[in-house]
Structures are given as structure tokens and as C-alpha cells.
PDB file of N, CA and C in Angstrom:
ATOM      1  N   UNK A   1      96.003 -16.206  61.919  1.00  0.00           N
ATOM      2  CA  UNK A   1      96.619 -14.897  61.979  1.00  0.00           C
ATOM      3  C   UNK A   1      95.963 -13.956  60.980  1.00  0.00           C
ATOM      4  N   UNK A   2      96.056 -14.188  59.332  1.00  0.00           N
ATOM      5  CA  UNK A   2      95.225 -13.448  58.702  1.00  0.00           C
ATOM      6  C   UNK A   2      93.891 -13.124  58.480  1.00  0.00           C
ATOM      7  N   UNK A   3      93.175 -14.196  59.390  1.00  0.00           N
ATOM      8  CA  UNK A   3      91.765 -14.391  59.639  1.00  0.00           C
ATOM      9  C   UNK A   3      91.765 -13.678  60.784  1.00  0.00           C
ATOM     10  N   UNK A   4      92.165 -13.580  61.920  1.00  0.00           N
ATOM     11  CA  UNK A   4      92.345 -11.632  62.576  1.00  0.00           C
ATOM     12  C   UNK A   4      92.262 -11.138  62.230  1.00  0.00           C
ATOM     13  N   UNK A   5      93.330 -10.839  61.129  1.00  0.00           N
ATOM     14  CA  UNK A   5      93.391  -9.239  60.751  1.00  0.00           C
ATOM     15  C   UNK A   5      92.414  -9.121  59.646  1.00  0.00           C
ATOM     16  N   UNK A   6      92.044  -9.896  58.648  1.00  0.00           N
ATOM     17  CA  UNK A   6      91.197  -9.220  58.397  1.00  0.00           C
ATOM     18  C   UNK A   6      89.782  -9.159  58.998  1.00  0.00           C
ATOM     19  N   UNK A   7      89.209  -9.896  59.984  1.00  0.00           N
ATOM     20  CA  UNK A   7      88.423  -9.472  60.917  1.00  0.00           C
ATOM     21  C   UNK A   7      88.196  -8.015  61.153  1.00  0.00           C
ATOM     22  N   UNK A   8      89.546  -7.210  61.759  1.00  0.00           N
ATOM     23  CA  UNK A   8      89.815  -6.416  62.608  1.00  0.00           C
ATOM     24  C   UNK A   8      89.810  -5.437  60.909  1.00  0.00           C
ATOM     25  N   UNK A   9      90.039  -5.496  59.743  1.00  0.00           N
ATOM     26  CA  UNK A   9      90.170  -4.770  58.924  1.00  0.00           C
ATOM     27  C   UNK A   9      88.179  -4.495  58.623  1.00  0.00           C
ATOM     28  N   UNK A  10      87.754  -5.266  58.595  1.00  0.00           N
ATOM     29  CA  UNK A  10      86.042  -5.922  58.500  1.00  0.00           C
ATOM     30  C   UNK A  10      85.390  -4.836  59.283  1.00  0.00           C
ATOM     31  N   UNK A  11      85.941  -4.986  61.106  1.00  0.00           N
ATOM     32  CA  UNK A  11      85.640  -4.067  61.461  1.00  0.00           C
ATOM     33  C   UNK A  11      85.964  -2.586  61.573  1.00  0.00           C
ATOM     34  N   UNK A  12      86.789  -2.151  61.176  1.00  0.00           N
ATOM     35  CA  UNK A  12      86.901  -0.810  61.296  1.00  0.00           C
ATOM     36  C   UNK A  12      86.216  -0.326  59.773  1.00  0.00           C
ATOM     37  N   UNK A  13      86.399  -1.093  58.575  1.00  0.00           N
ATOM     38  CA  UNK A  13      85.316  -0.684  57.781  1.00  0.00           C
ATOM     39  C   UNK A  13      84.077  -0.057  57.912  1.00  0.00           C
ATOM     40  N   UNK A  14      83.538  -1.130  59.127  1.00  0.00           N
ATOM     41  CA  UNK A  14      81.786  -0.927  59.615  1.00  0.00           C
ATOM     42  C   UNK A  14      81.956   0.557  60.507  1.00  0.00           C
ATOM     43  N   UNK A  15      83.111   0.132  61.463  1.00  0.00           N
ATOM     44  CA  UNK A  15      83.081   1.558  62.260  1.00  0.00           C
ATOM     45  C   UNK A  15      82.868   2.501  61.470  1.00  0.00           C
ATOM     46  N   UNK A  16      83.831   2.879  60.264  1.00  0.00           N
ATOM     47  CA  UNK A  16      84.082   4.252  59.404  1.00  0.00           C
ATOM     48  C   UNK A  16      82.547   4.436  59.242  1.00  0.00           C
ATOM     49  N   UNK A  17      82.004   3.538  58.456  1.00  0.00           N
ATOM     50  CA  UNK A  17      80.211   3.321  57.368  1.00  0.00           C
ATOM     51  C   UNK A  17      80.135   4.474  59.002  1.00  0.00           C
ATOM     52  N   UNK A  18      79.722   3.381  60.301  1.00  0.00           N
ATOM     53  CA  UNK A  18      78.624   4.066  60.954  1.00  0.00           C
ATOM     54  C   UNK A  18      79.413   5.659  61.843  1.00  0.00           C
ATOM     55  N   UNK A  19      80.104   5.766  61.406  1.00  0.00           N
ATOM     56  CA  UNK A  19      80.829   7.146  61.984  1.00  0.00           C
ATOM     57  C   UNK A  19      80.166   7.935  60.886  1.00  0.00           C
ATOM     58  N   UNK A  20      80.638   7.758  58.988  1.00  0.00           N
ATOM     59  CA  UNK A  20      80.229   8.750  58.602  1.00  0.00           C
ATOM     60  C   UNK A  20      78.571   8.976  58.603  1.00  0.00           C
ATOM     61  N   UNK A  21      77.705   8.055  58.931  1.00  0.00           N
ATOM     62  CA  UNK A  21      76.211   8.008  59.304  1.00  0.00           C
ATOM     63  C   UNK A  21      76.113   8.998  60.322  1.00  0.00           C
ATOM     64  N   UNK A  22      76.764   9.030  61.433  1.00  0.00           N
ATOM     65  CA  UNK A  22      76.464   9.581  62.639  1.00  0.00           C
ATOM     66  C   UNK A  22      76.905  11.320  61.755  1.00  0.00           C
ATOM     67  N   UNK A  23      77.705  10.839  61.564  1.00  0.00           N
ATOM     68  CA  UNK A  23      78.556  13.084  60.663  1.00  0.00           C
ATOM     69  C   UNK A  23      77.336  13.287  59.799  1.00  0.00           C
ATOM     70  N   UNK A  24      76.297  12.562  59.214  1.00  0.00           N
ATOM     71  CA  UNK A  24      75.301  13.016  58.097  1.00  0.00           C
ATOM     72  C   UNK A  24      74.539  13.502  59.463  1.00  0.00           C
ATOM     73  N   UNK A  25      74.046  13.481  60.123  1.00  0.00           N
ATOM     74  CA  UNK A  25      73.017  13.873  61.086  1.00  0.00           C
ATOM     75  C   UNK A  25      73.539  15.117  62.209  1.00  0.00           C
ATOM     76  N   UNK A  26      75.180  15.300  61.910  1.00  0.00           N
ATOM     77  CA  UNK A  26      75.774  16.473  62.896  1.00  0.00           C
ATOM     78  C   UNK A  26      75.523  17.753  62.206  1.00  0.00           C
ATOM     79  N   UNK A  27      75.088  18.492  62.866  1.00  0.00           N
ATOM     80  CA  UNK A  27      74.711  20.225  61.818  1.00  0.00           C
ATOM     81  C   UNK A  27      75.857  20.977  62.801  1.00  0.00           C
ATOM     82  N   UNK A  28      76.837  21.774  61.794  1.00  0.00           N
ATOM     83  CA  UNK A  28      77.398  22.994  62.389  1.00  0.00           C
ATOM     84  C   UNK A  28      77.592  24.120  61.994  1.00  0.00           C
ATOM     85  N   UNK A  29      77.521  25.175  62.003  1.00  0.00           N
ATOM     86  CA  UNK A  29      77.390  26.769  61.724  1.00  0.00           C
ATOM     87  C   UNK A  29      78.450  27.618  61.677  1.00  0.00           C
ATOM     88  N   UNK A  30      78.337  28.064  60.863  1.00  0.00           N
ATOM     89  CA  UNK A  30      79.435  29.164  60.391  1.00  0.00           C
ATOM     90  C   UNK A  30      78.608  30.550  59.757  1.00  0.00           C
ATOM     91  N   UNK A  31      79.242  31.426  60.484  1.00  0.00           N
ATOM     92  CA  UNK A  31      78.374  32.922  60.251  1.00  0.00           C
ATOM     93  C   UNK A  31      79.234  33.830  60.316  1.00  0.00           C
ATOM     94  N   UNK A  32      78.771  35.338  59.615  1.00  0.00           N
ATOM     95  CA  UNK A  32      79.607  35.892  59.056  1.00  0.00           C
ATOM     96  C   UNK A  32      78.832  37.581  58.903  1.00  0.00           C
ATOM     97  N   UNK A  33      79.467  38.545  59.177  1.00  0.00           N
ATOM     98  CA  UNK A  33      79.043  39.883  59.432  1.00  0.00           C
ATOM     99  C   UNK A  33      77.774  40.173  60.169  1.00  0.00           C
ATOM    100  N   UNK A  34      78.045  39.966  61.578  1.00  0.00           N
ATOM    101  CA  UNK A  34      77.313  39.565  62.811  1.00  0.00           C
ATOM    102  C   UNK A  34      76.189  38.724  62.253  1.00  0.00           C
ATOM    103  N   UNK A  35      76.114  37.853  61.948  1.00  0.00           N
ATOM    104  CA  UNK A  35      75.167  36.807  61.846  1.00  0.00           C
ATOM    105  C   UNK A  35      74.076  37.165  60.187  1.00  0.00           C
ATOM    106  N   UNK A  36      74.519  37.941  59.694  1.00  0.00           N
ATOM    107  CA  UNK A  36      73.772  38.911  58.052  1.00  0.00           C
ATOM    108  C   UNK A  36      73.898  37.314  57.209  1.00  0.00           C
ATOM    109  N   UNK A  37      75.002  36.720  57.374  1.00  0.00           N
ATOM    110  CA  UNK A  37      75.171  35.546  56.584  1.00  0.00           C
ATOM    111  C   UNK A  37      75.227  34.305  57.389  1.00  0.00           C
ATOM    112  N   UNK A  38      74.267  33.211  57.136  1.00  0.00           N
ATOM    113  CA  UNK A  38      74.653  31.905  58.442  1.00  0.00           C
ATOM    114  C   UNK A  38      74.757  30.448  57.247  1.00  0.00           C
ATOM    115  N   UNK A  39      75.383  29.377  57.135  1.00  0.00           N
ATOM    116  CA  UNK A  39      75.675  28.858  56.922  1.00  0.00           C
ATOM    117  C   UNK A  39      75.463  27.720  57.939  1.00  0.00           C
ATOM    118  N   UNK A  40      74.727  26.564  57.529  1.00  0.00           N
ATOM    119  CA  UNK A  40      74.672  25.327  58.364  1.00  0.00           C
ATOM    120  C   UNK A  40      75.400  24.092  57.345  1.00  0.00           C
ATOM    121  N   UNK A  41      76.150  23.738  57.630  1.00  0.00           N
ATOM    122  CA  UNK A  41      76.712  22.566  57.013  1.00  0.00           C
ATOM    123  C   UNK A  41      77.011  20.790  57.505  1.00  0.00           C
ATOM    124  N   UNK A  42      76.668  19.726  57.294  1.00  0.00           N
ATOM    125  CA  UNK A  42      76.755  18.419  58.113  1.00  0.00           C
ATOM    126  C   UNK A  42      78.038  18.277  58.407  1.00  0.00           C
ATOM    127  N   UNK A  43      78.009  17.032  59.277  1.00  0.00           N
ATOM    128  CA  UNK A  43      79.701  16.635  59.608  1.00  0.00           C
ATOM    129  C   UNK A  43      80.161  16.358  58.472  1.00  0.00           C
ATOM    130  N   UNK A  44      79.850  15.765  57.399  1.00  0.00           N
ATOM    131  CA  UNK A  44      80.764  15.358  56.349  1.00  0.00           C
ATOM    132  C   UNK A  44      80.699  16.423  55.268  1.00  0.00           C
ATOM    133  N   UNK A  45      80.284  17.493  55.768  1.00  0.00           N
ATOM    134  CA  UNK A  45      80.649  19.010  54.665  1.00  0.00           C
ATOM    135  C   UNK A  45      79.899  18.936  53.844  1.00  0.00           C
ATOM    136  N   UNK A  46      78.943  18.678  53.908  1.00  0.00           N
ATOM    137  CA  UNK A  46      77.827  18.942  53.024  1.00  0.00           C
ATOM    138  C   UNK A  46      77.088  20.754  53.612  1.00  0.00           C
ATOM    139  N   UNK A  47      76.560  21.224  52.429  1.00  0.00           N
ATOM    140  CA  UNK A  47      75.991  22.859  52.896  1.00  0.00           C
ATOM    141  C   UNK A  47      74.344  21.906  52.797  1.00  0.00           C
ATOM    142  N   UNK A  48      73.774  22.688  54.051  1.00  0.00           N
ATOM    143  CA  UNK A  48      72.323  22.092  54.574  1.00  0.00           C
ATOM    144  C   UNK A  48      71.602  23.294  54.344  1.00  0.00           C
ATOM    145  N   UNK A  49      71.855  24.328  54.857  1.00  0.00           N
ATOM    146  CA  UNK A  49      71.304  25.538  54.446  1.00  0.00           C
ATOM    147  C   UNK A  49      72.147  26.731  54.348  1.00  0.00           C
ATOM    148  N   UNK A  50      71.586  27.953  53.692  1.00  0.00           N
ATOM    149  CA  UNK A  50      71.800  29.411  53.761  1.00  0.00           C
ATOM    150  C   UNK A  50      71.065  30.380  53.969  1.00  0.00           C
ATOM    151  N   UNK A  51      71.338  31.184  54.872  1.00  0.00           N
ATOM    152  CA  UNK A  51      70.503  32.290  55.003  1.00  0.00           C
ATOM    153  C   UNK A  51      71.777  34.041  54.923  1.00  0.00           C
ATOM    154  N   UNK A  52      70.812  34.533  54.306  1.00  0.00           N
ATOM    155  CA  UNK A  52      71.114  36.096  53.326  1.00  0.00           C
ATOM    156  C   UNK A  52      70.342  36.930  54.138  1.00  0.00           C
ATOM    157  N   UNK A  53      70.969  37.970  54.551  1.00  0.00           N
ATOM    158  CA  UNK A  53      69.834  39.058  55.413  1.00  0.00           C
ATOM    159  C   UNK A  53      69.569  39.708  54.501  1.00  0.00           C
ATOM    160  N   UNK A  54      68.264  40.134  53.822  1.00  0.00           N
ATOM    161  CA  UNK A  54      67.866  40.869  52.721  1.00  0.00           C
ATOM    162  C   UNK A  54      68.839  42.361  52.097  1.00  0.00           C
ATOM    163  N   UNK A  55      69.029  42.847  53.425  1.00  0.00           N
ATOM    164  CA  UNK A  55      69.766  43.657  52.973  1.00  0.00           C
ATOM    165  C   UNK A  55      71.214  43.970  51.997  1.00  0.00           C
ATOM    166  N   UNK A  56      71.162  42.636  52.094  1.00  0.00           N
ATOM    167  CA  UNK A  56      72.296  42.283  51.130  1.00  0.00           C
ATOM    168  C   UNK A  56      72.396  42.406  49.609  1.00  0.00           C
ATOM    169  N   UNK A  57      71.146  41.655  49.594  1.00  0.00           N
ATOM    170  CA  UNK A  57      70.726  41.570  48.451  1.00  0.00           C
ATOM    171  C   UNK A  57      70.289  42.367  47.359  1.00  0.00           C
ATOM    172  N   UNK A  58      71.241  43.546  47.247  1.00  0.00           N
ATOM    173  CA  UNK A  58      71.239  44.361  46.431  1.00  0.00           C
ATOM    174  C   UNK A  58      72.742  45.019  45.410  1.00  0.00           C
ATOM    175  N   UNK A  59      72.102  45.121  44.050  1.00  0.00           N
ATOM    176  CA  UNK A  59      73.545  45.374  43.709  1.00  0.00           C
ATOM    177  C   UNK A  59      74.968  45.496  43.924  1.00  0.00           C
ATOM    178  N   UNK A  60      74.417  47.004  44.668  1.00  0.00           N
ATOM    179  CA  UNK A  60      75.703  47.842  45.131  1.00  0.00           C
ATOM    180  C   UNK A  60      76.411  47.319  46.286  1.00  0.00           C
ATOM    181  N   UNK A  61      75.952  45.865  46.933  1.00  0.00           N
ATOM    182  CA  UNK A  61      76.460  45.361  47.829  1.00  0.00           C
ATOM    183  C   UNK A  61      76.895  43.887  47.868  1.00  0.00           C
ATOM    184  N   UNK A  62      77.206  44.134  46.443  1.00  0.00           N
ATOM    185  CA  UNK A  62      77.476  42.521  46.035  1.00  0.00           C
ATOM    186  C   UNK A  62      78.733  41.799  46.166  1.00  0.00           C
ATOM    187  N   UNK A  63      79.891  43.090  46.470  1.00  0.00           N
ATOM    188  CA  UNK A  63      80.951  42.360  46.677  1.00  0.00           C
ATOM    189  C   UNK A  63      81.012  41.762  48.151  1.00  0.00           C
ATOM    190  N   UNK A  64      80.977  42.697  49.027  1.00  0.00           N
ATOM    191  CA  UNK A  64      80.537  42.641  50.312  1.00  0.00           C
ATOM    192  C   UNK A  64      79.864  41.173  50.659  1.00  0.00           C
ATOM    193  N   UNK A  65      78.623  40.990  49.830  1.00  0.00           N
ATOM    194  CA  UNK A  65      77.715  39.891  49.883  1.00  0.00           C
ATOM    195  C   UNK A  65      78.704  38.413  49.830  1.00  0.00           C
ATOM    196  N   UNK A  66      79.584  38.103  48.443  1.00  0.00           N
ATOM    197  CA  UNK A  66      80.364  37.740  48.090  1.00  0.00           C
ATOM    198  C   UNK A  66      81.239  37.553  49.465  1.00  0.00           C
ATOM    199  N   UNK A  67      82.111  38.504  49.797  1.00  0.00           N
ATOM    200  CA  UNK A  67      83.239  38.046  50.724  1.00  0.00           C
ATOM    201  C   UNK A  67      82.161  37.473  52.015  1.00  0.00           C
ATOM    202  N   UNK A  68      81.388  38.017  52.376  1.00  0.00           N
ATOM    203  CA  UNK A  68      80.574  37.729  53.885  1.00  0.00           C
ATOM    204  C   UNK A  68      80.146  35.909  53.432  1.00  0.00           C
ATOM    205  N   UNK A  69      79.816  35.421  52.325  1.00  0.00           N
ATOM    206  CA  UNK A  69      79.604  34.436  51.907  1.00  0.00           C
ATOM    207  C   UNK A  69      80.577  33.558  51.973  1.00  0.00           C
ATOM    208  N   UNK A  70      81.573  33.963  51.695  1.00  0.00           N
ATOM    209  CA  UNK A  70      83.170  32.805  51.561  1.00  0.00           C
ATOM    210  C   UNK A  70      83.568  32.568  52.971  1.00  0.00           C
ATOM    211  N   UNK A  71      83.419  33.950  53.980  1.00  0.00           N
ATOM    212  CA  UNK A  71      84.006  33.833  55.552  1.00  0.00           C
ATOM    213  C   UNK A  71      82.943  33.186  55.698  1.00  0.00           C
ATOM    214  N   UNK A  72      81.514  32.942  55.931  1.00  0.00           N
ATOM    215  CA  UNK A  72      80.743  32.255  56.471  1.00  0.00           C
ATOM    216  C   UNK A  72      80.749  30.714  56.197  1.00  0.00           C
ATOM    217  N   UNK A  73      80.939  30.386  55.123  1.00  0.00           N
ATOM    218  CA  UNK A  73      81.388  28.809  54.142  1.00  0.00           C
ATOM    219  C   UNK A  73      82.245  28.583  55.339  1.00  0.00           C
ATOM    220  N   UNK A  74      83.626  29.203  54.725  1.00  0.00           N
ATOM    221  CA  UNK A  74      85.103  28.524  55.584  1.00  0.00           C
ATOM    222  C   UNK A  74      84.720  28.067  57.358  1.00  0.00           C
ATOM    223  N   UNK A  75      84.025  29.311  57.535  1.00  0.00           N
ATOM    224  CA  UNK A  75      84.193  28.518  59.219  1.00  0.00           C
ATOM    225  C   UNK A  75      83.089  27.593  59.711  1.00  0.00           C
ATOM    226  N   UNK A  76      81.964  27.676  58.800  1.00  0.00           N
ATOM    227  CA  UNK A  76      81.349  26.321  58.683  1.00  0.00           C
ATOM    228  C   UNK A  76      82.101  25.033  58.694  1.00  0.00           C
ATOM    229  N   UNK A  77      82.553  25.266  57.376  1.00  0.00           N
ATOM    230  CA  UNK A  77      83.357  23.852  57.028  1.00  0.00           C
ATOM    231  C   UNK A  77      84.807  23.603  58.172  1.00  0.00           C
ATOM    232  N   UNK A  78      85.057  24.579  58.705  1.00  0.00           N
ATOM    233  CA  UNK A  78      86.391  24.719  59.397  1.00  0.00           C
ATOM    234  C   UNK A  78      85.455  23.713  60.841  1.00  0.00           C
ATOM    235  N   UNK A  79      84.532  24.136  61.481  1.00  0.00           N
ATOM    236  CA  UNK A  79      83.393  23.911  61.973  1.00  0.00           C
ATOM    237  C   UNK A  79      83.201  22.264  61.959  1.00  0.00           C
ATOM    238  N   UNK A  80      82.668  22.091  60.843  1.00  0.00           N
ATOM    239  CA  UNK A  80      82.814  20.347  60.265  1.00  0.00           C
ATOM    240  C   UNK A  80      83.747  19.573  60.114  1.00  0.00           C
ATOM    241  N   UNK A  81      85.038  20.283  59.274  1.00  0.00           N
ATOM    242  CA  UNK A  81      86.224  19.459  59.474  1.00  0.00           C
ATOM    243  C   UNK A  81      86.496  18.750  61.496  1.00  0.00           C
ATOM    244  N   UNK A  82      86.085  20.135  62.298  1.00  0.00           N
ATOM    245  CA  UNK A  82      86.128  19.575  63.630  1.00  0.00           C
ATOM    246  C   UNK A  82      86.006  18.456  64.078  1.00  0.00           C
ATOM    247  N   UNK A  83      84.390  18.479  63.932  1.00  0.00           N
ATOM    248  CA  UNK A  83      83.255  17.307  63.849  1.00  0.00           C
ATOM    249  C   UNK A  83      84.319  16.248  63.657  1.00  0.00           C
ATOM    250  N   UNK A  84      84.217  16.147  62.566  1.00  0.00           N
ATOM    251  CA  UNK A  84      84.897  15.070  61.165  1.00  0.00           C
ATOM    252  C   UNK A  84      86.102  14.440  62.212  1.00  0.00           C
ATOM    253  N   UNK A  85      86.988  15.523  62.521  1.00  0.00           N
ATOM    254  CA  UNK A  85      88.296  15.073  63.039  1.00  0.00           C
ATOM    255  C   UNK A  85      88.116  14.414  64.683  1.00  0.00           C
ATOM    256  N   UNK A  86      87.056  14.719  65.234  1.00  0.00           N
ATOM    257  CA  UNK A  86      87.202  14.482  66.263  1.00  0.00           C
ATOM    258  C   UNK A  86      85.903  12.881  66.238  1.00  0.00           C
ATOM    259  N   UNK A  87      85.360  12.605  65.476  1.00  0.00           N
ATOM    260  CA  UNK A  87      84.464  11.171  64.911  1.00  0.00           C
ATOM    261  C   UNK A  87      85.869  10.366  64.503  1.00  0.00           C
ATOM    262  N   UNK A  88      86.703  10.600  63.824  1.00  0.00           N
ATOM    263  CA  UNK A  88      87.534  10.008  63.214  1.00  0.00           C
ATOM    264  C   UNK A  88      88.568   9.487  64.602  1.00  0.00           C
ATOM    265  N   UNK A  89      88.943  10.221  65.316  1.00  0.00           N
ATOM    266  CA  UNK A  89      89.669   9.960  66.298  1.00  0.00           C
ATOM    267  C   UNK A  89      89.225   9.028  67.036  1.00  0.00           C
ATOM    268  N   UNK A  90      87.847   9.239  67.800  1.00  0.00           N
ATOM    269  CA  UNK A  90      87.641   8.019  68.237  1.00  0.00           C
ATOM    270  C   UNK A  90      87.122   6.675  67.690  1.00  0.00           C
ATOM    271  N   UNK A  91      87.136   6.535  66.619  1.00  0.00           N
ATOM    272  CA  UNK A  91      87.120   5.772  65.787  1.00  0.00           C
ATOM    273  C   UNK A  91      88.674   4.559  65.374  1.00  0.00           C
ATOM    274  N   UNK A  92      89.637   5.324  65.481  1.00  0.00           N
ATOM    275  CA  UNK A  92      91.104   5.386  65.425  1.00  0.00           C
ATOM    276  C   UNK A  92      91.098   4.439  66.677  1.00  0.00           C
ATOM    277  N   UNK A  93      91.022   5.242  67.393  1.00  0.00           N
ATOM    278  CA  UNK A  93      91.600   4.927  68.936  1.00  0.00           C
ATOM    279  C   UNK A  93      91.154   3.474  69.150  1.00  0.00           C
ATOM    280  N   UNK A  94      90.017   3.640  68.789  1.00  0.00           N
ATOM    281  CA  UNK A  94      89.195   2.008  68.770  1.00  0.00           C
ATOM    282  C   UNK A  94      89.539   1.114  68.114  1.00  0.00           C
ATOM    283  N   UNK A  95      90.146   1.079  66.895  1.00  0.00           N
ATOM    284  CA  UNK A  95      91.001   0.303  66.191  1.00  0.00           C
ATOM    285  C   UNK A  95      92.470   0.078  67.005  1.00  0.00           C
ATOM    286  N   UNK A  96      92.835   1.233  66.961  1.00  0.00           N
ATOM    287  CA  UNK A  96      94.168   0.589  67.624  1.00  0.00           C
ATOM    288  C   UNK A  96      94.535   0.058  68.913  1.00  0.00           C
ATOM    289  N   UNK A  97      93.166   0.680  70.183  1.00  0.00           N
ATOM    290  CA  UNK A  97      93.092  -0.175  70.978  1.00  0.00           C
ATOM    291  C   UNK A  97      93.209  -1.783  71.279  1.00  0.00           C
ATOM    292  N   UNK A  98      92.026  -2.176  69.559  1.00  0.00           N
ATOM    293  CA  UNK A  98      91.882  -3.658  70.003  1.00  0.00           C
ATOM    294  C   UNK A  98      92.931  -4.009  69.289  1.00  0.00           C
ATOM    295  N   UNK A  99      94.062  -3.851  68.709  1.00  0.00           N
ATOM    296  CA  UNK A  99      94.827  -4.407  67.771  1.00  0.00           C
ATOM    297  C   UNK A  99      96.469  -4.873  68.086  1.00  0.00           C
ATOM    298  N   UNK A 100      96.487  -3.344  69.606  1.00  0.00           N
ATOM    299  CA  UNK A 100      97.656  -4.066  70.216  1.00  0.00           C
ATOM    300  C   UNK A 100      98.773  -3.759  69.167  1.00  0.00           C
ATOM    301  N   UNK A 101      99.779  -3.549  69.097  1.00  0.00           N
ATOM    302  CA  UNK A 101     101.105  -3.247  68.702  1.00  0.00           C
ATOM    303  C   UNK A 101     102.004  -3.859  68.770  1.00  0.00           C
ATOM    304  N   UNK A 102     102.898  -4.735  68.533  1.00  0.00           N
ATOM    305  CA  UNK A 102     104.143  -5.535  69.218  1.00  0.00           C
ATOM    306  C   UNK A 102     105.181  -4.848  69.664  1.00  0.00           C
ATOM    307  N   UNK A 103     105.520  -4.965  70.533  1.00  0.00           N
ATOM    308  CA  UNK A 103     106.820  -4.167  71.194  1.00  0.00           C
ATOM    309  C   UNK A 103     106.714  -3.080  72.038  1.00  0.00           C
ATOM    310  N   UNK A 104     105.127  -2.624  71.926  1.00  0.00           N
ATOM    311  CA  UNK A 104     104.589  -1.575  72.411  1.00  0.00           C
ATOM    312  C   UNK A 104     104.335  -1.821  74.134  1.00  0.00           C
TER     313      UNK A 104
END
């Protein structure tokens, strides 16, 4: 009996490892004052790149720069959390598939 489960604990370990492997290689985008600010970030929320439309990049437009920077982040990462949530799910599902429930 406990040599099942932890089998079944063994494997969903490995699942998670190769789920978050697969999220290091997912790129998703988040952009911000028609595209002036773009943001690429991995499935597991890492920032991969940034791009600044020059015009930004000047003093008198630094707050601007600033907020266009934070909206572009968030829906990146809003973006990735996706990713994230929807790797995780079927990941889930697969565990609890093989594991069966009693009473269920």
C-alpha cells in the first residue's frame, strides 16, 4: 500500500521537474502603449526580454515610461501565470486520474 503511494508521490514529482522544463522554453508577451513597451517573459515568470521605443527615453517622459513599464510587466506575467496554470492542470489531472479516490 505505501509502496504505491509513494510510487505515485515519485511520480508526480518527475511530472512537476518536467512540466516546469517545458514553462522554461514557453515565451509570452505583454505590451503596453500600442506596442512602445513589449515585454517577453517564460512560463515560469522569468523576464526574457525588453524592448523601449526610443521615444521614451527621455526625461520629460519618464513617468509615462514608468507606468507603460509596470502595465506591460503585469500582463506579461498575467500572460505566464496562464501558461503556468494551465501546465499545472494537466499535470493535476494526471495525478489524480491514476490515483482513483475511494468512494468516488
Amino acid at each position: 500500500m505505501f509502496g504505491d503511494l509513494f510510487g505515485k508521490l515519485q511520480e508526480a514529482q518527475q511530472k512537476m521537474a518536467d512540466s516546469k522544463e517545458r514553462l522554461k522554453h514557453i515565451s509570452v508577451e505583454g505590451e503596453a502603449g500600442n506596442g512602445a513597451i513589449k515585454v517577453v517573459v517564460s512560463g515560469n515568470r522569468e523576464v526574457q526580454s525588453l524592448e523601449i521605443e526610443p521615444g521614451l527615453l527621455v526625461a520629460e517622459r519618464k513617468e509615462e515610461l514608468e507606468d507603460l513599464l509596470i502595465t506591460a510587466l503585469n500582463r506579461a506575467l498575467k500572460n505566464a501565470e496562464n501558461a503556468w496554470e494551465t501546465e499545472m492542470k494537466g499535470v493535476a489531472g494526471g495525478m489524480l486520474g491514476g490515483m482513483g479516490l475511494p468512494g468516488m
